[in-house]
N, C-alpha and C. Protein backbone atom coordinates (compact mmCIF):
# COMPACT_ATOMS: atom_id res chain seq x y z
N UNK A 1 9.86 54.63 57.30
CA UNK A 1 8.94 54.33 58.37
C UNK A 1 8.59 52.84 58.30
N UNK A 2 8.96 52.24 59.32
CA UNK A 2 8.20 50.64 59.28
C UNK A 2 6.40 50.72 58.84
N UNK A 3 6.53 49.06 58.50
CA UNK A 3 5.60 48.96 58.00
C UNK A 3 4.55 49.41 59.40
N UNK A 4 4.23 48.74 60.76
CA UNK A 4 3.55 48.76 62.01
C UNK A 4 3.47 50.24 61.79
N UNK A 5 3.97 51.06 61.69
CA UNK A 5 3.71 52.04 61.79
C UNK A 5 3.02 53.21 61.16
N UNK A 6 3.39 52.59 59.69
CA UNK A 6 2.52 53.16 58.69
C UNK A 6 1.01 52.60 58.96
N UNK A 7 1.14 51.75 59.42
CA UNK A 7 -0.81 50.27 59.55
C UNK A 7 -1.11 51.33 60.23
N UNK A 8 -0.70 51.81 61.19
CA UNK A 8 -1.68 52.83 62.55
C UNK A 8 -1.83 54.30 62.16
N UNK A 9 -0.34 55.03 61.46
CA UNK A 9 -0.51 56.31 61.30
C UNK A 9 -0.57 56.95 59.66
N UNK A 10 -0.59 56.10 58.43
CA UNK A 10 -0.74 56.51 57.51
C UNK A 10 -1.57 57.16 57.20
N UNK A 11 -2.17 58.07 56.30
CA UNK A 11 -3.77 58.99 56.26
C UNK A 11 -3.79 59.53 57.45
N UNK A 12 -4.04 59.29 58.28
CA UNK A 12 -4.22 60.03 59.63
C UNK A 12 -3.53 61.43 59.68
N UNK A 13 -3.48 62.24 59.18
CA UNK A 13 -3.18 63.84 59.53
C UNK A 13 -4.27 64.61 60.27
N UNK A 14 -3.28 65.18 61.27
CA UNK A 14 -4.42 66.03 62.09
C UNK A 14 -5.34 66.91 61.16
N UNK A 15 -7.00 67.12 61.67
CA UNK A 15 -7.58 67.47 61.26
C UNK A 15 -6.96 68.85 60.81
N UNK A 16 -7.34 70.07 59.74
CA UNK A 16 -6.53 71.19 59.40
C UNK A 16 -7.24 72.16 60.15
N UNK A 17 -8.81 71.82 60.03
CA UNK A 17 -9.38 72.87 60.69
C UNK A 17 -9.80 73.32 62.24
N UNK A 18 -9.72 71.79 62.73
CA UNK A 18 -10.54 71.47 64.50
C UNK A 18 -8.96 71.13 64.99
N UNK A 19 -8.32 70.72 64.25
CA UNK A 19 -7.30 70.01 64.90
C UNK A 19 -7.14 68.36 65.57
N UNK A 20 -8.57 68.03 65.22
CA UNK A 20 -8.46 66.76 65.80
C UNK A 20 -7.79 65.96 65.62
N UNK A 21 -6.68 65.03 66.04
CA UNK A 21 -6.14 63.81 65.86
C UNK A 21 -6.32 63.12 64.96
N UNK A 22 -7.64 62.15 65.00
CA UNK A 22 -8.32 61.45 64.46
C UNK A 22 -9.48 62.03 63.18
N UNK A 23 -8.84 61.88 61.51
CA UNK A 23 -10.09 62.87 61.10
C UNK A 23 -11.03 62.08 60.84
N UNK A 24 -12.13 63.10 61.02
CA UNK A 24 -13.17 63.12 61.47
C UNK A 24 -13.64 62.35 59.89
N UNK A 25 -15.15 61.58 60.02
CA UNK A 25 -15.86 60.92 59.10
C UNK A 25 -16.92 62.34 58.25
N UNK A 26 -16.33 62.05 56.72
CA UNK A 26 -17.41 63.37 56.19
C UNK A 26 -18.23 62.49 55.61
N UNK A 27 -19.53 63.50 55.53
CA UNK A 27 -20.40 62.52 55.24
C UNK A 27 -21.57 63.59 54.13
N UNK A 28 -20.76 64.21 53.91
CA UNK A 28 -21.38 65.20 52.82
C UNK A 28 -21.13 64.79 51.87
N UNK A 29 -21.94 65.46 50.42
CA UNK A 29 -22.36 65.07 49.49
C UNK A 29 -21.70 66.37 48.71
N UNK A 30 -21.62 66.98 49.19
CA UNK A 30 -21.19 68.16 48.38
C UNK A 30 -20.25 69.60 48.85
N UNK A 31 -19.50 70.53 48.64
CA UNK A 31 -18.98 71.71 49.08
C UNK A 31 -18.82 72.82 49.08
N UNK A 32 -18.88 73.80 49.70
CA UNK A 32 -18.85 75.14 49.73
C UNK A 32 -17.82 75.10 48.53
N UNK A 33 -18.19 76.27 47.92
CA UNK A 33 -17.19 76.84 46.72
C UNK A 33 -17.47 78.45 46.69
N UNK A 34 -16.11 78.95 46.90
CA UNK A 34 -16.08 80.46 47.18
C UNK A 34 -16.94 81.21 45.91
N UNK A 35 -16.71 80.44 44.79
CA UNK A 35 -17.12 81.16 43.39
C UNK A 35 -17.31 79.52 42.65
N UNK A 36 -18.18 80.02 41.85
CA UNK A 36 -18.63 78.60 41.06
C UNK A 36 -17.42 77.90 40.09
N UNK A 37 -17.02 76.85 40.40
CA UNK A 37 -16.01 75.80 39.47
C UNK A 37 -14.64 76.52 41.06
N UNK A 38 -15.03 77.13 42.34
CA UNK A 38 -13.38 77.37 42.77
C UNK A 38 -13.43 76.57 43.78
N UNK A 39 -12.61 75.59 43.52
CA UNK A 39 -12.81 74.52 44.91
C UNK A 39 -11.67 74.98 45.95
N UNK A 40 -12.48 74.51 47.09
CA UNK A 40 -11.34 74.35 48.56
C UNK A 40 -10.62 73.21 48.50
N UNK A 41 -9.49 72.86 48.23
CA UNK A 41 -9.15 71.81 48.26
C UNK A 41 -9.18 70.98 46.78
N UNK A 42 -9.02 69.58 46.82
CA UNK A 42 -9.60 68.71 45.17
C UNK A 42 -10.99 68.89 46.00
N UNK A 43 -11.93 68.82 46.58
CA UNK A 43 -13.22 69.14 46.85
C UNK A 43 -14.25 69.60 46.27
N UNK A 44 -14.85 68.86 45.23
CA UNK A 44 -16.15 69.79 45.20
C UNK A 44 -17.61 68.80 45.01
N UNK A 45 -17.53 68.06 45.42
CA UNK A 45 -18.73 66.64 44.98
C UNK A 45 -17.50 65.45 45.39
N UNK A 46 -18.30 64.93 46.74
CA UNK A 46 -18.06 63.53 46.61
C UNK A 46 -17.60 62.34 46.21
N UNK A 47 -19.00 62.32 44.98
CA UNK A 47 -18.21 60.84 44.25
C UNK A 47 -16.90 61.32 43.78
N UNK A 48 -16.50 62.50 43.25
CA UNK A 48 -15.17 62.62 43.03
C UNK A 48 -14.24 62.75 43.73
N UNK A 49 -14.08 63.12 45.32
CA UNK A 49 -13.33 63.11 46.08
C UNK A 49 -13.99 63.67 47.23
N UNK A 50 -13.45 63.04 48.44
CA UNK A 50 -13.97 63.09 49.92
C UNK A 50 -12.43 62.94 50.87
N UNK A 51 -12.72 63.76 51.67
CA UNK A 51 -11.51 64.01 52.76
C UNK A 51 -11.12 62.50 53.42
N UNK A 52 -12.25 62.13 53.68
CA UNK A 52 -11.98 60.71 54.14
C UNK A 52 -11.77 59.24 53.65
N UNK A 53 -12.27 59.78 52.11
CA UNK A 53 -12.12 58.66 51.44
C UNK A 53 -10.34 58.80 50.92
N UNK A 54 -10.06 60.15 50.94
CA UNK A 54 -8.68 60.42 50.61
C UNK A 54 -7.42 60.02 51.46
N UNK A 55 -8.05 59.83 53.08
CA UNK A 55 -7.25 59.27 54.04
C UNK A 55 -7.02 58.13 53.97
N UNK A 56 -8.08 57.34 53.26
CA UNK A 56 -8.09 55.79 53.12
C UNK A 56 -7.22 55.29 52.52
N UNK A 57 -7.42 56.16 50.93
CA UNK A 57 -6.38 56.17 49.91
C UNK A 57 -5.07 56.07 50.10
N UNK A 58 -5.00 57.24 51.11
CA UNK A 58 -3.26 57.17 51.21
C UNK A 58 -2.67 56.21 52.11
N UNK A 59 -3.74 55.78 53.13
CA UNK A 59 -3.38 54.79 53.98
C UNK A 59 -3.24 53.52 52.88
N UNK A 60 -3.92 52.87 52.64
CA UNK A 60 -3.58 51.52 51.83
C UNK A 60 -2.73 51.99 50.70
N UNK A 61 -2.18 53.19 50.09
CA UNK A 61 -1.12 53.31 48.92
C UNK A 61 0.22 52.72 49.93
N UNK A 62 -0.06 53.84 51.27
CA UNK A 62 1.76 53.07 52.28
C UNK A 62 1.34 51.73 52.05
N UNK A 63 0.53 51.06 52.70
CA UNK A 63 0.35 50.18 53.34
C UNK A 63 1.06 48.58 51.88
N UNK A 64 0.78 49.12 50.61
CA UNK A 64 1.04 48.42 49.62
C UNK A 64 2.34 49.01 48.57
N UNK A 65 2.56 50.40 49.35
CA UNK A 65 3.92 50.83 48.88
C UNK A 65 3.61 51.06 47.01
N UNK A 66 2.26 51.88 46.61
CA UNK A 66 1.66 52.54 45.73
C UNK A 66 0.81 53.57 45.98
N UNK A 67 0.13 53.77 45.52
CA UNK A 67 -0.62 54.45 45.10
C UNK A 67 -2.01 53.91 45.24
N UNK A 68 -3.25 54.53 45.83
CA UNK A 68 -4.51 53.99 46.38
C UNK A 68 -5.51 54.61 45.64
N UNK A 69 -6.54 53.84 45.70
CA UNK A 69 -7.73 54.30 44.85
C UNK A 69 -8.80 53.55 45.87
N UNK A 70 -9.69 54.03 46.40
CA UNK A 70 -10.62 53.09 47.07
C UNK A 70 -12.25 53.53 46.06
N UNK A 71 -12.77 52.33 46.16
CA UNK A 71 -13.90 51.87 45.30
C UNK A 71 -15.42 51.82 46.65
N UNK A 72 -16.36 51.77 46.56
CA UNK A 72 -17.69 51.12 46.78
C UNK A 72 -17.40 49.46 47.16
N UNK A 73 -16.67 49.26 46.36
CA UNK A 73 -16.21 48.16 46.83
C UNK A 73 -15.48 47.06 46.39
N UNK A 74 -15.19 45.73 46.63
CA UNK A 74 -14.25 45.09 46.26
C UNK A 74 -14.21 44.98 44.91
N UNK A 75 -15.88 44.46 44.33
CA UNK A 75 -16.30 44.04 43.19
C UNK A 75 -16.23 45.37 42.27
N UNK A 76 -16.68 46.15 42.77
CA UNK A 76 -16.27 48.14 41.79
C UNK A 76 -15.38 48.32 41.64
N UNK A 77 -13.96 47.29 42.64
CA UNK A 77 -12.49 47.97 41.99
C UNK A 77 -12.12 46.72 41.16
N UNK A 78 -12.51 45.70 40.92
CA UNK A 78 -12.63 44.68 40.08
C UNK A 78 -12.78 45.19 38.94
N UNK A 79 -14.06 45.54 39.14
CA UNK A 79 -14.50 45.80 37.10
C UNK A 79 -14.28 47.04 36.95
N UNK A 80 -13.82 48.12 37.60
CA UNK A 80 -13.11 49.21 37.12
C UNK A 80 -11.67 49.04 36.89
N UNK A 81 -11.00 48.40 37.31
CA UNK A 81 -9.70 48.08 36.86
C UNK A 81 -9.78 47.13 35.96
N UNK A 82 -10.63 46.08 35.53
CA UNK A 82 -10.58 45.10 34.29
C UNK A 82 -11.06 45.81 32.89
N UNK A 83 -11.75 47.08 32.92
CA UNK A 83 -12.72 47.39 31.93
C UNK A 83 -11.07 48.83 31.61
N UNK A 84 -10.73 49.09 32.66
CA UNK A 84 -9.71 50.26 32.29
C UNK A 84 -8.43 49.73 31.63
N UNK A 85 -8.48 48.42 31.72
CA UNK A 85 -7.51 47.81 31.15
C UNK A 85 -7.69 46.88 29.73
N UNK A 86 -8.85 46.49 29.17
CA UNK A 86 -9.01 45.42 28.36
C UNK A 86 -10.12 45.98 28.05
N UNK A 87 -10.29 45.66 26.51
CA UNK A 87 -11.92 46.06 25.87
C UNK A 87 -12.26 44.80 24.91
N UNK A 88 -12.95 45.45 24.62
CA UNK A 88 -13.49 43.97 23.44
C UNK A 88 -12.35 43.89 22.89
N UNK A 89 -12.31 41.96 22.60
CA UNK A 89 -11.21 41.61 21.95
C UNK A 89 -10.32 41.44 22.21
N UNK A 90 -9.93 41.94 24.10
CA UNK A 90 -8.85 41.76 24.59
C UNK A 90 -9.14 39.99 25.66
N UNK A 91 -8.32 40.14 26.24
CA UNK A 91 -8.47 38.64 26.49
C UNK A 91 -7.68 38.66 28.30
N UNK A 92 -7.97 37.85 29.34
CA UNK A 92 -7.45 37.85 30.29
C UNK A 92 -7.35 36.65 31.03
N UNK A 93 -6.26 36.56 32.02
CA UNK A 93 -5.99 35.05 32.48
C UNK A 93 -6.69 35.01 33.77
N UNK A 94 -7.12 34.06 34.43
CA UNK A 94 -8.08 34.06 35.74
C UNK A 94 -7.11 32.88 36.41
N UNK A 95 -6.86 32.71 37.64
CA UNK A 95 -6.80 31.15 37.83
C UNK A 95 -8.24 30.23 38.05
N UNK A 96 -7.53 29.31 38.02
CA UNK A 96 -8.49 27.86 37.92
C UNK A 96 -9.27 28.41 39.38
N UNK A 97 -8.94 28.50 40.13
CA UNK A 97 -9.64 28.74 41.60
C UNK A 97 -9.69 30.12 42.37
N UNK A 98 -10.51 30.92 42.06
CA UNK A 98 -11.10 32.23 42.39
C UNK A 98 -12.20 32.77 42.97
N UNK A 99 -12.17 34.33 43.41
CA UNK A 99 -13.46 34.21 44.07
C UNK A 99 -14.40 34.40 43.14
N UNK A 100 -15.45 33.66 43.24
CA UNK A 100 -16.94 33.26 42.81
C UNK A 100 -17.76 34.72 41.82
N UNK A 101 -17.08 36.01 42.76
CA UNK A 101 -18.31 37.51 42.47
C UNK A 101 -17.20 37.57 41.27
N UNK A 102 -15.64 37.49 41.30
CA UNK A 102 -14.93 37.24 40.02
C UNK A 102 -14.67 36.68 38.53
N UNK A 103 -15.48 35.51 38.79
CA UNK A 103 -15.52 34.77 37.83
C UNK A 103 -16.81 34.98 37.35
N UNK A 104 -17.75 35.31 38.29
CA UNK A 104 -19.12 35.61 37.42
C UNK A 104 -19.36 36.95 36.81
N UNK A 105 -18.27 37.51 37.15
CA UNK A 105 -17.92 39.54 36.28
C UNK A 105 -17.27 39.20 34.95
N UNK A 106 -16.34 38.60 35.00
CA UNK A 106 -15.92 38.21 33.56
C UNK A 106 -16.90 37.48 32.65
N UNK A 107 -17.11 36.16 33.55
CA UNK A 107 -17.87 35.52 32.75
C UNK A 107 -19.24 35.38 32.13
N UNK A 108 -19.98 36.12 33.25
CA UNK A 108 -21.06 36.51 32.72
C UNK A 108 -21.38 37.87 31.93
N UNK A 109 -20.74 38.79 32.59
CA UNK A 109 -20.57 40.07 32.25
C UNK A 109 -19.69 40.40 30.87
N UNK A 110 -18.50 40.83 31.60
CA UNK A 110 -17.42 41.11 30.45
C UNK A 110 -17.35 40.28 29.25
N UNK A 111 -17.80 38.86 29.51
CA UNK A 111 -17.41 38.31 27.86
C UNK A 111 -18.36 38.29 27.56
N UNK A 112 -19.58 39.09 27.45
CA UNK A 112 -20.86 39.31 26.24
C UNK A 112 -20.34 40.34 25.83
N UNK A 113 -19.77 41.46 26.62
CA UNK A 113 -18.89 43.09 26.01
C UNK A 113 -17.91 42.30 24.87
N UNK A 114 -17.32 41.15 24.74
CA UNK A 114 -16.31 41.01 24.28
C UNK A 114 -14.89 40.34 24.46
N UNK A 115 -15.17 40.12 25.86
CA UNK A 115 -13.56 39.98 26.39
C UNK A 115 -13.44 38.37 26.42
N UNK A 116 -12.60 37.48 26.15
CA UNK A 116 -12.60 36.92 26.63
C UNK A 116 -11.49 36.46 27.53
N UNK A 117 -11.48 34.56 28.17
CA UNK A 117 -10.60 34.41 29.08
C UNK A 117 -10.26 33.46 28.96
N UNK A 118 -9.14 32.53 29.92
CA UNK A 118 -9.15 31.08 30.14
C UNK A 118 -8.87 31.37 31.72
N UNK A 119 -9.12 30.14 32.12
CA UNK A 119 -8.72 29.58 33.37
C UNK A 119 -7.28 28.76 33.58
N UNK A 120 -6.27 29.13 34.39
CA UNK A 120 -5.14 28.62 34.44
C UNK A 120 -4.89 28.16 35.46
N UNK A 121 -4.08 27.39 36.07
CA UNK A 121 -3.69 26.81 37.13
C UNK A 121 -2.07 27.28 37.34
N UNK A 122 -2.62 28.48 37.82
CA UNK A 122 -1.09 29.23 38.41
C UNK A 122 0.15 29.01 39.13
N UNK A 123 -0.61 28.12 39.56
CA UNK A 123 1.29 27.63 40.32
C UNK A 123 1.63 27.25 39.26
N UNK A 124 1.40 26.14 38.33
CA UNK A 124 2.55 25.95 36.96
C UNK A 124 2.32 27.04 36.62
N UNK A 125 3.81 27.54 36.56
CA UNK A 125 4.20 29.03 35.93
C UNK A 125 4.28 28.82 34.30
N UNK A 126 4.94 27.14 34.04
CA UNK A 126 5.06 27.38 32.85
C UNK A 126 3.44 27.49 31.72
N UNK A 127 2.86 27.04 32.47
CA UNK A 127 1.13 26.93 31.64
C UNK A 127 0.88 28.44 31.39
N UNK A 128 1.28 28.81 32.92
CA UNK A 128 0.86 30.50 32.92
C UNK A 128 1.75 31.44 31.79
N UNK A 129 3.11 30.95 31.63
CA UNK A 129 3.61 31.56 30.70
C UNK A 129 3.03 31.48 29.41
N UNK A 130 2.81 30.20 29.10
CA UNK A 130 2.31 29.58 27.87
C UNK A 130 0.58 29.80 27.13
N UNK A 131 0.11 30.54 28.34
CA UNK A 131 -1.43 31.10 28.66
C UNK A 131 -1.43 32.49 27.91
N UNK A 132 -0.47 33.50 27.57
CA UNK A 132 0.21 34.47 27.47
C UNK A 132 0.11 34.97 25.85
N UNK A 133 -1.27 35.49 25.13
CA UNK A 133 -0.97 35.35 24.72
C UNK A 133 -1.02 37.16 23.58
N UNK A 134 -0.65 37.53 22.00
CA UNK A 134 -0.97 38.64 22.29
C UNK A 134 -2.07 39.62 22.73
N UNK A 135 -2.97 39.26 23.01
CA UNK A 135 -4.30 40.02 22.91
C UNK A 135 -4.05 40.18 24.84
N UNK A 136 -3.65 39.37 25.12
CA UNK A 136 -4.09 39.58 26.59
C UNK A 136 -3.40 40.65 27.69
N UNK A 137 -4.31 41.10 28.31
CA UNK A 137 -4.27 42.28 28.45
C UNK A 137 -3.84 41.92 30.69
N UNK A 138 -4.40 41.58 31.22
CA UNK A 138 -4.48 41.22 32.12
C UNK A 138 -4.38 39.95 32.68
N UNK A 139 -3.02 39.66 33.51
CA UNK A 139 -3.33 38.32 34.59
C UNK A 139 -3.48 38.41 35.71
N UNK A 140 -4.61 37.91 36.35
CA UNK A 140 -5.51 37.90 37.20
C UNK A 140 -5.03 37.05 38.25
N UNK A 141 -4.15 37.48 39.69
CA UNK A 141 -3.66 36.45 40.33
C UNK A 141 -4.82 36.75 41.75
N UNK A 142 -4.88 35.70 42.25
CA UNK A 142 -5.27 35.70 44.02
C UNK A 142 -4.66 34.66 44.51
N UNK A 143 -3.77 34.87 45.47
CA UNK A 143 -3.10 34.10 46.50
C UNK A 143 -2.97 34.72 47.85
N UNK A 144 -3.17 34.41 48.96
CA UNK A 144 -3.69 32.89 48.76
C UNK A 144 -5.24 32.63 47.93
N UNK A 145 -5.71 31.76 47.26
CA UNK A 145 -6.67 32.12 46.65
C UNK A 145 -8.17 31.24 47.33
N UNK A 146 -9.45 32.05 46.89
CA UNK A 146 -10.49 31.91 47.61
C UNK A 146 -11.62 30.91 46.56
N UNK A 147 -11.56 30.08 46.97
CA UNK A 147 -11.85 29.09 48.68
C UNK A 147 -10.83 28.46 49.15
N UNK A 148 -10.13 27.58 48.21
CA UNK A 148 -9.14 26.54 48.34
C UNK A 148 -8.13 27.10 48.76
N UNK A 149 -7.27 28.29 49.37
CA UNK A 149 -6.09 28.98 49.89
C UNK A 149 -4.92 28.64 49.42
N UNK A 150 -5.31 28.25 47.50
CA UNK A 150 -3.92 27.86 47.00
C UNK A 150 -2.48 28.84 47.22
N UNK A 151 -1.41 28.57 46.95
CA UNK A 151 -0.38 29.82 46.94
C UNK A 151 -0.13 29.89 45.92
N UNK A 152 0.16 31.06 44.90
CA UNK A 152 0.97 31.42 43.85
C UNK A 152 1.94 31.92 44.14
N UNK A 153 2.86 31.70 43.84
CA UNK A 153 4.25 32.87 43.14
C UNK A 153 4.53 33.97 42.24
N UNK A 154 3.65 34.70 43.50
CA UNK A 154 3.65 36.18 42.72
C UNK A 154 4.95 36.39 41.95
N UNK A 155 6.19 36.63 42.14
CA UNK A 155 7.44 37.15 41.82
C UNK A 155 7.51 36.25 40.60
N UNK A 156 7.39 34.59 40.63
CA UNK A 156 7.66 33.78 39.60
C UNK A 156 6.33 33.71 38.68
N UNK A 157 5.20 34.11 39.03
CA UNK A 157 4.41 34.52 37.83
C UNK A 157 4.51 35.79 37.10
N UNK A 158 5.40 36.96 38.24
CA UNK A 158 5.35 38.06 37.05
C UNK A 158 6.27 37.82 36.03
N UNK A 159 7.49 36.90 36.25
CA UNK A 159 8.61 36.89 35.81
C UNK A 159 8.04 35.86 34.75
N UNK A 160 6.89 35.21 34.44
CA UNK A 160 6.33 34.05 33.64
C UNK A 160 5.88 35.08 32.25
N UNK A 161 5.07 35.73 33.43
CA UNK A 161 4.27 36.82 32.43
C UNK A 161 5.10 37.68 31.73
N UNK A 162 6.26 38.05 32.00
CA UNK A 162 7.59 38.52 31.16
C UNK A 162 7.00 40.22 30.66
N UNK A 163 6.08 41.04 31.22
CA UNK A 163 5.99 42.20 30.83
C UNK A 163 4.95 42.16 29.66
N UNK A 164 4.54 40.89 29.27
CA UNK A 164 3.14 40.70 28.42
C UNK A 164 2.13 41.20 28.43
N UNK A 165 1.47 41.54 29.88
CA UNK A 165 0.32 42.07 30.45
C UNK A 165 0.35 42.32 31.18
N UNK A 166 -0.61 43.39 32.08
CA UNK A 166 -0.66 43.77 33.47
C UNK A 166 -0.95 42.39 34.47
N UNK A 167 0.05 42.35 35.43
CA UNK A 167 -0.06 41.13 36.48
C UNK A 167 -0.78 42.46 37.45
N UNK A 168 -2.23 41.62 38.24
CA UNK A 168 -2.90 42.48 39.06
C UNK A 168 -3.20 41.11 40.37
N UNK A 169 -2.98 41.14 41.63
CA UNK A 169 -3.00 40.41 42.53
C UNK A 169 -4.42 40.95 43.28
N UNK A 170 -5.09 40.24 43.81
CA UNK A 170 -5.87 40.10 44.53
C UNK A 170 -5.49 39.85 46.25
N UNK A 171 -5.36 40.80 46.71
CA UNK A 171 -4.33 40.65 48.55
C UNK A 171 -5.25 40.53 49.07
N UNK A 172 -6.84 40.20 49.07
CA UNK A 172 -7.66 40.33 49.96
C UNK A 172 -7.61 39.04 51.14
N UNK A 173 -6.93 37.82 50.67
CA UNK A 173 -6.93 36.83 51.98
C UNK A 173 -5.94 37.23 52.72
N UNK A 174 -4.74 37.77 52.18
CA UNK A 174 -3.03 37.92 52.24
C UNK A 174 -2.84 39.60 53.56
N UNK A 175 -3.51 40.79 52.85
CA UNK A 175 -3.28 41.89 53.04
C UNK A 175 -1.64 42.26 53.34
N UNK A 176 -1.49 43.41 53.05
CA UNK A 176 0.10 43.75 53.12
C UNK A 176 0.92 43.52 54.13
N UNK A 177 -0.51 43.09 55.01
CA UNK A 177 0.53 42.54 56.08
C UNK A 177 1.46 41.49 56.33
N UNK A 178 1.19 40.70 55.08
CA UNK A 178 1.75 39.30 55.08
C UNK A 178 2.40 39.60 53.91
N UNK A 179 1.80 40.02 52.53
CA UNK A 179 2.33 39.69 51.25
C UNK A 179 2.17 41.55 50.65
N UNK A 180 3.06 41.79 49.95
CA UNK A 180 2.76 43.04 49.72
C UNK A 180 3.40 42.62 47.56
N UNK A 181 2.03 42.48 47.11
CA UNK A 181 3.07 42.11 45.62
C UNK A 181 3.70 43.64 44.44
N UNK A 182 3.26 44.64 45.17
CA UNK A 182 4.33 45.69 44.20
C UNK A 182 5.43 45.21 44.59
N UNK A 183 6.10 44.77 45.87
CA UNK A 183 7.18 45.06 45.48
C UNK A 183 7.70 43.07 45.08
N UNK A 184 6.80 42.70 44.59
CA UNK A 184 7.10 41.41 44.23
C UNK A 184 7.08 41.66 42.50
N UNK A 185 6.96 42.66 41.85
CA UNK A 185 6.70 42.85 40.68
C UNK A 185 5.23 43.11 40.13
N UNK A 186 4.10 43.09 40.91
CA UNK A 186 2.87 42.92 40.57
C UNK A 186 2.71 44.82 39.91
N UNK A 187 1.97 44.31 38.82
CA UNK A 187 1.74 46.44 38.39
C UNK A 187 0.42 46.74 39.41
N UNK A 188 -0.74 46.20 39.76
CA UNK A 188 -1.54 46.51 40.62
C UNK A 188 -2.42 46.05 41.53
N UNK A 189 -2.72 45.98 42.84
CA UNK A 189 -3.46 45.15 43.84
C UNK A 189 -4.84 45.58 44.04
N UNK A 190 -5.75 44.80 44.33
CA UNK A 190 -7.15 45.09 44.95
C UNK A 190 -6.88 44.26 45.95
N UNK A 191 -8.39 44.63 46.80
CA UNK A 191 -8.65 44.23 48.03
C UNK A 191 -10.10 44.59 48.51
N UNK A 192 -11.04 43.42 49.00
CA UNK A 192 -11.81 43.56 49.31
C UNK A 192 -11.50 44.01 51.22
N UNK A 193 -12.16 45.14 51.35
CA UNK A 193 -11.72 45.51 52.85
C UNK A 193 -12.27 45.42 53.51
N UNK A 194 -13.72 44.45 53.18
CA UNK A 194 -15.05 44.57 54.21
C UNK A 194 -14.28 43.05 54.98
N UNK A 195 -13.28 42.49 54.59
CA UNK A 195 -12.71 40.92 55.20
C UNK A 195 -11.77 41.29 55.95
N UNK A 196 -10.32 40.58 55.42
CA UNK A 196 -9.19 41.05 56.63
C UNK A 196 -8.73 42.22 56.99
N UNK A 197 -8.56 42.48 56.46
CA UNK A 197 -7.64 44.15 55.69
C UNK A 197 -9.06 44.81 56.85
N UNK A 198 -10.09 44.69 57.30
CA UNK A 198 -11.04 45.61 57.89
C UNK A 198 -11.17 44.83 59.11
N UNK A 199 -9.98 43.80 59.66
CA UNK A 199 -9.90 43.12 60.54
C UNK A 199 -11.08 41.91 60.88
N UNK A 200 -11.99 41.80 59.74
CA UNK A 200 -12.89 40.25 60.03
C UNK A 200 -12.01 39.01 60.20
């Protein structure tokens, strides 16, 4: 299926029960269960799964040609993917020029837990290679990156990073519509969706 096509009809399955086209927004908190612990569906509480949050999911997994997880928000899939990946003692690469709610999660946050980082200047791949070191657990790309709209080379930074650490891209200026980095080698993408990706 082209990409245009997946953007409009991915997630979107007719409703199962009304039939509607378009499914519908749930906005419950919780679900009928025939017998206690027997769910309808993965369904049974919310924060753990929602019909609509599941449409989302599968829409941005096509849309990035993986697998989707949607967060609260940009900054919740930030530090749930940095903390699921690296603990005290582990160490991660940032570039020199990032967004701002990013650099103040690591830096203020995560490295009192333990973690620490450096700042790299990603287009030299070779610094980035050389940045690499064992403890580190995560490199941290955004391109184009926010403020300055530098470009990296996704493909030639994973290939820097040589399978060292998880390469995780940041598509939130980019969205898959332009740059899609799984299949540039990247192991995983975020995206803030309240910006392009949600058409601002």
């Amino acid at each position: 299926m082209r990409f245009e096509t997946r953007a409009v009809h991915a997630g979107l399955e007719p409703d199962p029960t009304y039939g509607s086209v378009i499914p519908p927004i749930h906005q419950t908190s919780t679900y009928a269960q025939p017998a206690p612990g027997e769910f309808v569906g993965d369904f049974d509480y919310s924060r753990s799964a929602n019909p609509t949050r599941s449409a989302l999911e599968t829409a941005l997994g096509s849309l990035e040609g993986g697998l989707g997880t949607a967060f609260s928000s940009g900054m919740a899939a930030t530090h749930g993917l940095l903390t699921a990946a690296a603990k005290a003692g582990d160490h991660v690469i940032l570039p020199t020029d990032l967004y701002g709610g990013t650099y103040r999660l690591v830096d203020k946050v995560l490295s009192r837990w333990g973690l620490s980082y450096d700042l790299v200047d990603q287009r030299d791949l070779s610094s980035l290679a050389d940045a690499v070191r064992p403890e580190t657990r995560v490199v941290w790309i955004e391109t184009p990156t926010n403020p300055l709209l530098n470009v990296v080379d996704v493909e030639g930074a994973v290939a820097a990073v040589a399978g060292r650490a998880l390469v995780v891209v940041d598509n939130t200026f980019a969205t898959p519509a332009v740059q899609r980095p799984l299949e540039l080698g990247a192991d995983a993408v975020v995206h803030s969706t309240t910006k392009y990706l949600g058409g601002h």
